[in-house]
N, C-alpha and C. Protein backbone atom coordinates (compact mmCIF):
# COMPACT_ATOMS: atom_id res chain seq x y z
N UNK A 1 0.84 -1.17 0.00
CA UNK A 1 0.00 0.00 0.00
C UNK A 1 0.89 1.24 0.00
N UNK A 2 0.10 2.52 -0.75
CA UNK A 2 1.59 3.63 -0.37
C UNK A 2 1.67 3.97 0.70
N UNK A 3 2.63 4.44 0.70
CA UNK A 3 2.62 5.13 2.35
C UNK A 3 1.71 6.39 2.66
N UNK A 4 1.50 7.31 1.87
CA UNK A 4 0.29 8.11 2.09
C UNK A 4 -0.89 7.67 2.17
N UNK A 5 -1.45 6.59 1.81
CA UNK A 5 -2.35 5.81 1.76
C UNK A 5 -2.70 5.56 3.36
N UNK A 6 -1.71 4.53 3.62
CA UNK A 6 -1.19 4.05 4.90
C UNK A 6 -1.83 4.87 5.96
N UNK A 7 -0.69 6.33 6.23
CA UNK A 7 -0.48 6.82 6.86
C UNK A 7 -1.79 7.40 7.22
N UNK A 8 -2.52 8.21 5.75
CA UNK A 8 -4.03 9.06 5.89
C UNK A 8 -5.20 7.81 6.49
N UNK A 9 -5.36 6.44 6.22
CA UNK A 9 -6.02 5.43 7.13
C UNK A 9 -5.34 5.94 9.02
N UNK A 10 -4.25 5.79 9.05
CA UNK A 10 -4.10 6.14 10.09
C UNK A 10 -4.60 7.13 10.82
N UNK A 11 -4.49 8.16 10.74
CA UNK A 11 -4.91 9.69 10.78
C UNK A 11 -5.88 9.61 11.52
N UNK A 12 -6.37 9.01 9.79
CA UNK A 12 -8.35 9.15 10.35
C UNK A 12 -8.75 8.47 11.04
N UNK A 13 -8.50 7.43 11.24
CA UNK A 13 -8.82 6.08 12.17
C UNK A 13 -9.10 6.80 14.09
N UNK A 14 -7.66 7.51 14.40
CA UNK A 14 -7.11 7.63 15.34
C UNK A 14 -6.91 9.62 15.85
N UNK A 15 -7.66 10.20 14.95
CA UNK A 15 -7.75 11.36 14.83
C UNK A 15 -9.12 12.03 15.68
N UNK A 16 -9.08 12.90 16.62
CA UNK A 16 -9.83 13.00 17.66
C UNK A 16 -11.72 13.31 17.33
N UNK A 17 -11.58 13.56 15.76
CA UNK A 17 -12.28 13.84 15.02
C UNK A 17 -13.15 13.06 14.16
N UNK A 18 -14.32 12.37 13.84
CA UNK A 18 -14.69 11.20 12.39
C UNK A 18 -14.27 11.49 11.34
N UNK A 19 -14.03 12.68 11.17
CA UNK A 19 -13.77 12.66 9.89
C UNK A 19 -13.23 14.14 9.79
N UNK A 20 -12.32 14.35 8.64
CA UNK A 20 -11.20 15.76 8.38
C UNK A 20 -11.38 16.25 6.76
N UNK A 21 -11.59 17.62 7.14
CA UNK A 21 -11.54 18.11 5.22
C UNK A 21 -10.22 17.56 4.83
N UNK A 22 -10.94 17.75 3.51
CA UNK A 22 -9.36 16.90 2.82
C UNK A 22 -8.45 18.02 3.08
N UNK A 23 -8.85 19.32 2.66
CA UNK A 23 -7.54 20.02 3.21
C UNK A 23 -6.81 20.24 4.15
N UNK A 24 -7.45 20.04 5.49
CA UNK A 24 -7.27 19.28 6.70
C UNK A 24 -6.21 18.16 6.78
N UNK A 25 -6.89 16.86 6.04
CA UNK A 25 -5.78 16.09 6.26
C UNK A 25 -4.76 16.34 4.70
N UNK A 26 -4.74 16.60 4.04
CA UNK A 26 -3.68 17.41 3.04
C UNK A 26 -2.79 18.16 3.55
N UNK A 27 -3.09 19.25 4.82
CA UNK A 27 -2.00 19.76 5.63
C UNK A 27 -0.85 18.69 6.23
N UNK A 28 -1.72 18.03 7.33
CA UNK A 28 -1.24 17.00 8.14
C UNK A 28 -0.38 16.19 7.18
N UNK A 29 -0.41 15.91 6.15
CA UNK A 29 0.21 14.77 5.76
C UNK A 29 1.25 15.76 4.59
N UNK A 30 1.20 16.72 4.64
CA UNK A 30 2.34 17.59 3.89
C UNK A 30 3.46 17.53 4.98
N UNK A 31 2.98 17.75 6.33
CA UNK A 31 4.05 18.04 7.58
C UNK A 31 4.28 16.61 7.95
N UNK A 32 4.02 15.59 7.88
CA UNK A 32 4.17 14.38 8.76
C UNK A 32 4.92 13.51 7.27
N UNK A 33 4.79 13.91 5.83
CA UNK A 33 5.25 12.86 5.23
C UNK A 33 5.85 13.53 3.73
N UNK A 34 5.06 14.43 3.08
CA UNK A 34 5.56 14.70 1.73
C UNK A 34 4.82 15.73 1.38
N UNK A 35 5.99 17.05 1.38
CA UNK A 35 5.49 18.34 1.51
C UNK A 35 4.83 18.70 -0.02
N UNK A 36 5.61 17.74 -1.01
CA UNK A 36 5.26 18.30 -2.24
C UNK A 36 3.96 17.64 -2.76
N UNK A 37 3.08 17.13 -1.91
CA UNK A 37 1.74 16.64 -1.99
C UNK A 37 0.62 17.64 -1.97
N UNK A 38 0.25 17.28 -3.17
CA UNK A 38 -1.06 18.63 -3.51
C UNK A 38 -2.19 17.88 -3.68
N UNK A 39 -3.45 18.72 -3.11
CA UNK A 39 -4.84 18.08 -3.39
C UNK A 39 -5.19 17.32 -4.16
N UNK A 40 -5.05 17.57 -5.23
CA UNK A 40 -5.68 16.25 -6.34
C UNK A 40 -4.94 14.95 -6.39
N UNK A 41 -3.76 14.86 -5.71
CA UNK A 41 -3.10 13.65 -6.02
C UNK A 41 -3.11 13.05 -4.54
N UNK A 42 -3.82 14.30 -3.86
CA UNK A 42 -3.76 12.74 -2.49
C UNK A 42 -5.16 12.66 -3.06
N UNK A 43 -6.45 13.44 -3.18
CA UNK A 43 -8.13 12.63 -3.94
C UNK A 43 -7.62 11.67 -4.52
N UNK A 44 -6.73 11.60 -5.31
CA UNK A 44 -6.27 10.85 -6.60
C UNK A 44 -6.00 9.53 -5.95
N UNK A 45 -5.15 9.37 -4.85
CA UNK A 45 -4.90 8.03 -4.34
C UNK A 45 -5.95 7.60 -2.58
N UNK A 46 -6.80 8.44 -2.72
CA UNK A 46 -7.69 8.06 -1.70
C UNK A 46 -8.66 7.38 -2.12
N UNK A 47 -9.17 8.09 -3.73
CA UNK A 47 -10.24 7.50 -4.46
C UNK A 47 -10.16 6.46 -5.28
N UNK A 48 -9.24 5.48 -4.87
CA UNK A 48 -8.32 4.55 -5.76
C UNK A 48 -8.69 3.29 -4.35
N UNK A 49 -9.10 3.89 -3.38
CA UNK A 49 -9.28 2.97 -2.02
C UNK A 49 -10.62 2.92 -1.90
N UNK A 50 -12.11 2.79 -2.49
CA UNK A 50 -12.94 2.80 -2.13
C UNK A 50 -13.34 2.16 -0.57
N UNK A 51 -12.88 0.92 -0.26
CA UNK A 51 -12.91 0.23 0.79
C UNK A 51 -11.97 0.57 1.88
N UNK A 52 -11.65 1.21 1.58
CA UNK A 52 -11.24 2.48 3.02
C UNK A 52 -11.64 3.44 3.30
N UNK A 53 -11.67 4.32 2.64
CA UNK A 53 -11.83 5.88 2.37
C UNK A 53 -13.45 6.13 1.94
N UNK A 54 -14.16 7.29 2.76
CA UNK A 54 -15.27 7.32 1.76
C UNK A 54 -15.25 9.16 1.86
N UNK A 55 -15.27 9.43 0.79
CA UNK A 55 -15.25 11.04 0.25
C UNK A 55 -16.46 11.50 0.02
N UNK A 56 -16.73 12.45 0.88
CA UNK A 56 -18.07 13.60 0.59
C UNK A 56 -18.22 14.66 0.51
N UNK A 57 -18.80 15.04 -0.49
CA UNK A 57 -19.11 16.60 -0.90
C UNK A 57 -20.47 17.24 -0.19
N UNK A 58 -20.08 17.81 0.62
CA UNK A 58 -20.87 18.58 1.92
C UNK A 58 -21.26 20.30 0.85
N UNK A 59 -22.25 20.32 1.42
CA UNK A 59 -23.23 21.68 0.83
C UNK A 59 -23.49 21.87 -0.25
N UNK A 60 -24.29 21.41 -0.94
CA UNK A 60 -23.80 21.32 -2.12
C UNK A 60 -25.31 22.10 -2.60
N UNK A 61 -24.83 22.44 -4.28
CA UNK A 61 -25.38 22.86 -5.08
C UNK A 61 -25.67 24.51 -4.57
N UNK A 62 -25.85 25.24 -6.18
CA UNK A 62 -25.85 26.99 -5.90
C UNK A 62 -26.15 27.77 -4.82
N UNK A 63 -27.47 26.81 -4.64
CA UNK A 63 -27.66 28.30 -3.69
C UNK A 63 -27.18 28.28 -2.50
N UNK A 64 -26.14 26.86 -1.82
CA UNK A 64 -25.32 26.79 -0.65
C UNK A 64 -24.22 28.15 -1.15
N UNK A 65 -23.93 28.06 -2.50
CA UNK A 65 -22.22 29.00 -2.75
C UNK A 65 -23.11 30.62 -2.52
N UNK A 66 -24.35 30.91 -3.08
CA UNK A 66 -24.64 32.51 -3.16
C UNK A 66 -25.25 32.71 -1.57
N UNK A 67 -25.92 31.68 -0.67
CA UNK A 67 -26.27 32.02 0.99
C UNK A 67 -24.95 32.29 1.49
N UNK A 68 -24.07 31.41 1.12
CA UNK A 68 -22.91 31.21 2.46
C UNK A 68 -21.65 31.68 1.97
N UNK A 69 -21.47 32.07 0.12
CA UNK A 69 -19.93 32.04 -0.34
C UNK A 69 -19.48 31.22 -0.19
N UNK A 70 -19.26 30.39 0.24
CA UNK A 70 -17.90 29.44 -0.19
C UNK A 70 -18.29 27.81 -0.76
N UNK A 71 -16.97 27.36 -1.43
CA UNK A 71 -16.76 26.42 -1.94
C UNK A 71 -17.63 24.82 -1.50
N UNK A 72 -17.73 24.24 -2.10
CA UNK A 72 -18.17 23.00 -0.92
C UNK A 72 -16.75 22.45 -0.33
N UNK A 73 -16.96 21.34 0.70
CA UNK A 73 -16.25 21.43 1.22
C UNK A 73 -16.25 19.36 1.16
N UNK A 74 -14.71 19.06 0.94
CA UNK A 74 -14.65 17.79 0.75
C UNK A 74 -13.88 17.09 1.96
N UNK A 75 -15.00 15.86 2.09
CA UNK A 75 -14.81 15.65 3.80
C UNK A 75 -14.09 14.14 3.21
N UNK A 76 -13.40 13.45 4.37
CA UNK A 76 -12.45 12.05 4.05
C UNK A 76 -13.05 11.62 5.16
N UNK A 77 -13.53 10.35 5.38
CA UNK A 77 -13.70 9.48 6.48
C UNK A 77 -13.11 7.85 5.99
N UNK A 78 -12.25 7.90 7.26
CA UNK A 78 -11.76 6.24 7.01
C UNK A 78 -13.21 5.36 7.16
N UNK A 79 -13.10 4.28 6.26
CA UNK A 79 -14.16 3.43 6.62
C UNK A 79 -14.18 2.24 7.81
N UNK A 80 -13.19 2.05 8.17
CA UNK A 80 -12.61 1.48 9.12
C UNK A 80 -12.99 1.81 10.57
N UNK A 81 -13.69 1.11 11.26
CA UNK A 81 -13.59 1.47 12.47
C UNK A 81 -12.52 1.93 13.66
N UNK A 82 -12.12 2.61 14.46
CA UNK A 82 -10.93 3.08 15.10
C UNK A 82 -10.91 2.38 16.28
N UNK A 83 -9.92 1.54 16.72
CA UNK A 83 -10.17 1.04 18.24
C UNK A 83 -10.58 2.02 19.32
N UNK A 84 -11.62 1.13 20.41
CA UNK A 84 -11.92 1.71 21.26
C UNK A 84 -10.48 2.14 21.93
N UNK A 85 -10.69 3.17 23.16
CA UNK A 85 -9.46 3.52 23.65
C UNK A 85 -9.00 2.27 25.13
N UNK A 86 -8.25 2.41 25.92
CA UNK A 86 -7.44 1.46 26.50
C UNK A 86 -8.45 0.95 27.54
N UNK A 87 -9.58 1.93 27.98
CA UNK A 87 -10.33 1.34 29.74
C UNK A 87 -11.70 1.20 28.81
N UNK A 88 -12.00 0.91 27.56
CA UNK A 88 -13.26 0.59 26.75
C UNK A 88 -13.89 2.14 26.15
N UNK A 89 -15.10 1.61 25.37
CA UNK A 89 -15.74 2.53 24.38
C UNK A 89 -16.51 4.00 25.91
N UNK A 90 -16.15 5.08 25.21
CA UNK A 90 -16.05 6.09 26.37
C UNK A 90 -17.59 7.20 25.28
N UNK A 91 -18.30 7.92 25.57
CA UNK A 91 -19.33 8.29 25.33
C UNK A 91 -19.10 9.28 23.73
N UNK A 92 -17.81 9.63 24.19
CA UNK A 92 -17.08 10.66 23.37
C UNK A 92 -16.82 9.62 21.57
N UNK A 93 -16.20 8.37 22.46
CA UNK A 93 -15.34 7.66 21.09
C UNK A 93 -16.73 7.01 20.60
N UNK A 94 -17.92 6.75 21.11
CA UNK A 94 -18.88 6.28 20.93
C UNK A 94 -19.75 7.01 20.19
N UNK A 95 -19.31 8.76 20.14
CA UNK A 95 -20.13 9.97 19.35
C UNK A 95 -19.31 10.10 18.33
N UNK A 96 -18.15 9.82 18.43
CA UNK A 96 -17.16 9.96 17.02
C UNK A 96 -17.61 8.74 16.50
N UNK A 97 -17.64 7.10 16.63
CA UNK A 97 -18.12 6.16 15.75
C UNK A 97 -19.30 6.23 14.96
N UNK A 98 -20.32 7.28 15.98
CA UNK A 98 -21.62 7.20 15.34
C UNK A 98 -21.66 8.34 14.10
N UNK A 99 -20.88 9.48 14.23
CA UNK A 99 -20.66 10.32 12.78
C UNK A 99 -19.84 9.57 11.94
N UNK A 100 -18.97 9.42 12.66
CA UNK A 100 -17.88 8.52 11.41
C UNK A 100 -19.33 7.37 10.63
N UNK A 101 -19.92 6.45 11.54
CA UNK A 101 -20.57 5.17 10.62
C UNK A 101 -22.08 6.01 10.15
N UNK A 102 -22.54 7.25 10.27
CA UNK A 102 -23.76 7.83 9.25
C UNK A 102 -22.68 7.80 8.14
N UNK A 103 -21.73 8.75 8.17
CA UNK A 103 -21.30 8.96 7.08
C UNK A 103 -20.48 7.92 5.95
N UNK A 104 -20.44 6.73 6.60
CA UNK A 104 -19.57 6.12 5.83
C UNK A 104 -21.20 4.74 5.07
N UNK A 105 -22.50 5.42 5.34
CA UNK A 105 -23.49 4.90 5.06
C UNK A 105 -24.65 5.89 3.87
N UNK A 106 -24.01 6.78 4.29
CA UNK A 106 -24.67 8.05 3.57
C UNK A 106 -24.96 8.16 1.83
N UNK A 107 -26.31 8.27 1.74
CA UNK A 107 -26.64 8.10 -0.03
C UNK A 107 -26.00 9.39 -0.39
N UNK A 108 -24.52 9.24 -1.05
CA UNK A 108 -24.50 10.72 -1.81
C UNK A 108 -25.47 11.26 -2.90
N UNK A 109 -25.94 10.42 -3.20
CA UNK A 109 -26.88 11.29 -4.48
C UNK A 109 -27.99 12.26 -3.68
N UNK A 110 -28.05 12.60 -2.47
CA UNK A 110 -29.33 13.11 -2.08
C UNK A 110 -28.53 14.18 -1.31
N UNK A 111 -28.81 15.37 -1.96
CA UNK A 111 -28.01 16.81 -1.38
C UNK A 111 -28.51 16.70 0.26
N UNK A 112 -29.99 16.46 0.10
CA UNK A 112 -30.44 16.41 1.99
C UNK A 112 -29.65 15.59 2.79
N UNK A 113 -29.39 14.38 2.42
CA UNK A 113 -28.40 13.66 3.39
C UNK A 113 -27.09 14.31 3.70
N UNK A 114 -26.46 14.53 2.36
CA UNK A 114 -24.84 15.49 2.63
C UNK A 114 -25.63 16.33 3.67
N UNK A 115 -26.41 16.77 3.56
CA UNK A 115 -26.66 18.32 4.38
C UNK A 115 -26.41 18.29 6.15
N UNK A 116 -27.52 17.19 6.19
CA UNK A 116 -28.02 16.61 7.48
C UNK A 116 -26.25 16.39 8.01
N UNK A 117 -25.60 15.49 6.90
CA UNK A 117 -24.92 14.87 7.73
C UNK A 117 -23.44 15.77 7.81
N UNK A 118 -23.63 16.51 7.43
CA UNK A 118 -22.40 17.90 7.46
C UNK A 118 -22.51 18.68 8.80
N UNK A 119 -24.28 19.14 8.64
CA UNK A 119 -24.30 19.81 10.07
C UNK A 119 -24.22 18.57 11.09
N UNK A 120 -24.52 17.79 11.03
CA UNK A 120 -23.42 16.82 12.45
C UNK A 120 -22.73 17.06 12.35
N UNK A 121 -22.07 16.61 11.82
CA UNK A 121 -20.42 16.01 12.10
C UNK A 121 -19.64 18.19 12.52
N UNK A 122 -20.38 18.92 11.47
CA UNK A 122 -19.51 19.98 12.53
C UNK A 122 -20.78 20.30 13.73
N UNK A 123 -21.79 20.38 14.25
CA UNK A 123 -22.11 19.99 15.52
C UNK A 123 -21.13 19.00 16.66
N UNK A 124 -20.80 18.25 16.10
CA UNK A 124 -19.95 16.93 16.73
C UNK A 124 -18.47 17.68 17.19
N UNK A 125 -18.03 18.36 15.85
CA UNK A 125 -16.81 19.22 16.48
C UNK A 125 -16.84 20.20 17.65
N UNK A 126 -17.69 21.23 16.90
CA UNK A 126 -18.13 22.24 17.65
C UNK A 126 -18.29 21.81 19.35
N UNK A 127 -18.88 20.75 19.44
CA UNK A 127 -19.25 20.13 20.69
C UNK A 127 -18.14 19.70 21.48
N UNK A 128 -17.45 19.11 20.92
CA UNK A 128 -16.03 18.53 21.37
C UNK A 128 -14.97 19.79 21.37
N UNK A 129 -14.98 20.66 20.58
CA UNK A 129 -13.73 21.68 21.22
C UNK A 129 -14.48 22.50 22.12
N UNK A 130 -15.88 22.93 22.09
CA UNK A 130 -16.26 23.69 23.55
C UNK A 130 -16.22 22.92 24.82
N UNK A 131 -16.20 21.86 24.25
CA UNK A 131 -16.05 20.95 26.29
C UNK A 131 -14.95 21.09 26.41
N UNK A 132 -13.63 20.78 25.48
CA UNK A 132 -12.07 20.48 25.51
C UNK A 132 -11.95 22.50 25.67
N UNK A 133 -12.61 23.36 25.54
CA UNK A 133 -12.25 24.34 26.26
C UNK A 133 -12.28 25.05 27.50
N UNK A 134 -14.20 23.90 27.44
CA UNK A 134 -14.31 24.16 29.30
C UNK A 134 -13.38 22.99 30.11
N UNK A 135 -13.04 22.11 29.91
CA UNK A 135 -12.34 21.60 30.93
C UNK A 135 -10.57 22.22 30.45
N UNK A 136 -10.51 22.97 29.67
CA UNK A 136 -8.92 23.55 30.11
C UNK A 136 -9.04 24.73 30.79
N UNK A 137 -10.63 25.29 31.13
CA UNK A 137 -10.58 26.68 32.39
C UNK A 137 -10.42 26.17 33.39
């Protein structure tokens, strides 16, 4: 397998998150493995993994770009489940499995599902860095 391959299963698997924009993990894996790695050629070898990787295009169609401006936004989820952590499945790793497995179930052809399942998964964040901010006051 390549090693970017490899490595981005890793990531995501074990990444505090279900799932990372590709540019997201496109950063991460410029600094951790091969700087001269540009967007289309890590899509290029993610989408070559169907049975790992499942790629979604979140917001989609016009009138998401003229409400909100921006681009859609392309999400990577390993398909792979991530081990529970060391003292068992904890409420947290149990809310990351459950975005990670909508999305790795999700009909892309139906803009409503991307939709639904976009605002989770950043609900899911959002949720997780405001607690990880109240417990660092």
């Amino acid at each position: 397998m390549h090693p970017i391959v490899h490595r981005a299963e890793i990531l995501l698997q074990n990444h505090v998150h279900p799932t990372l924009q590709l540019r997201e993990l496109l950063e991460i894996l410029r600094r951790d493995l091969d700087q001269t790695l540009t967007e289309p050629r890590l899509r290029g070898l993610i989408n070559e993994h169907p049975d790992r990787f499942r790629v979604l295009e979140s917001w989609q169609g016009g009138w998401r770009q003229i409400a909100y401006g921006t681009e859609p936004v392309t999400w990577v989820i390993a398909v792979g489940a991530s081990p529970p952590p060391p003292g068992g499945a904890t409420p947290s790793h149990l809310l990351r499995e459950s975005v990670r497995w909508l999305g790795c179930g999700l009909d892309t052809r139906s803009r409503t599902d991307a939709s639904r399942w976009y605002a989770i998964a950043l609900t899911e964040r959002a949720t997780r860095n405001a607690f990880l901010r109240r417990a660092a006051a």
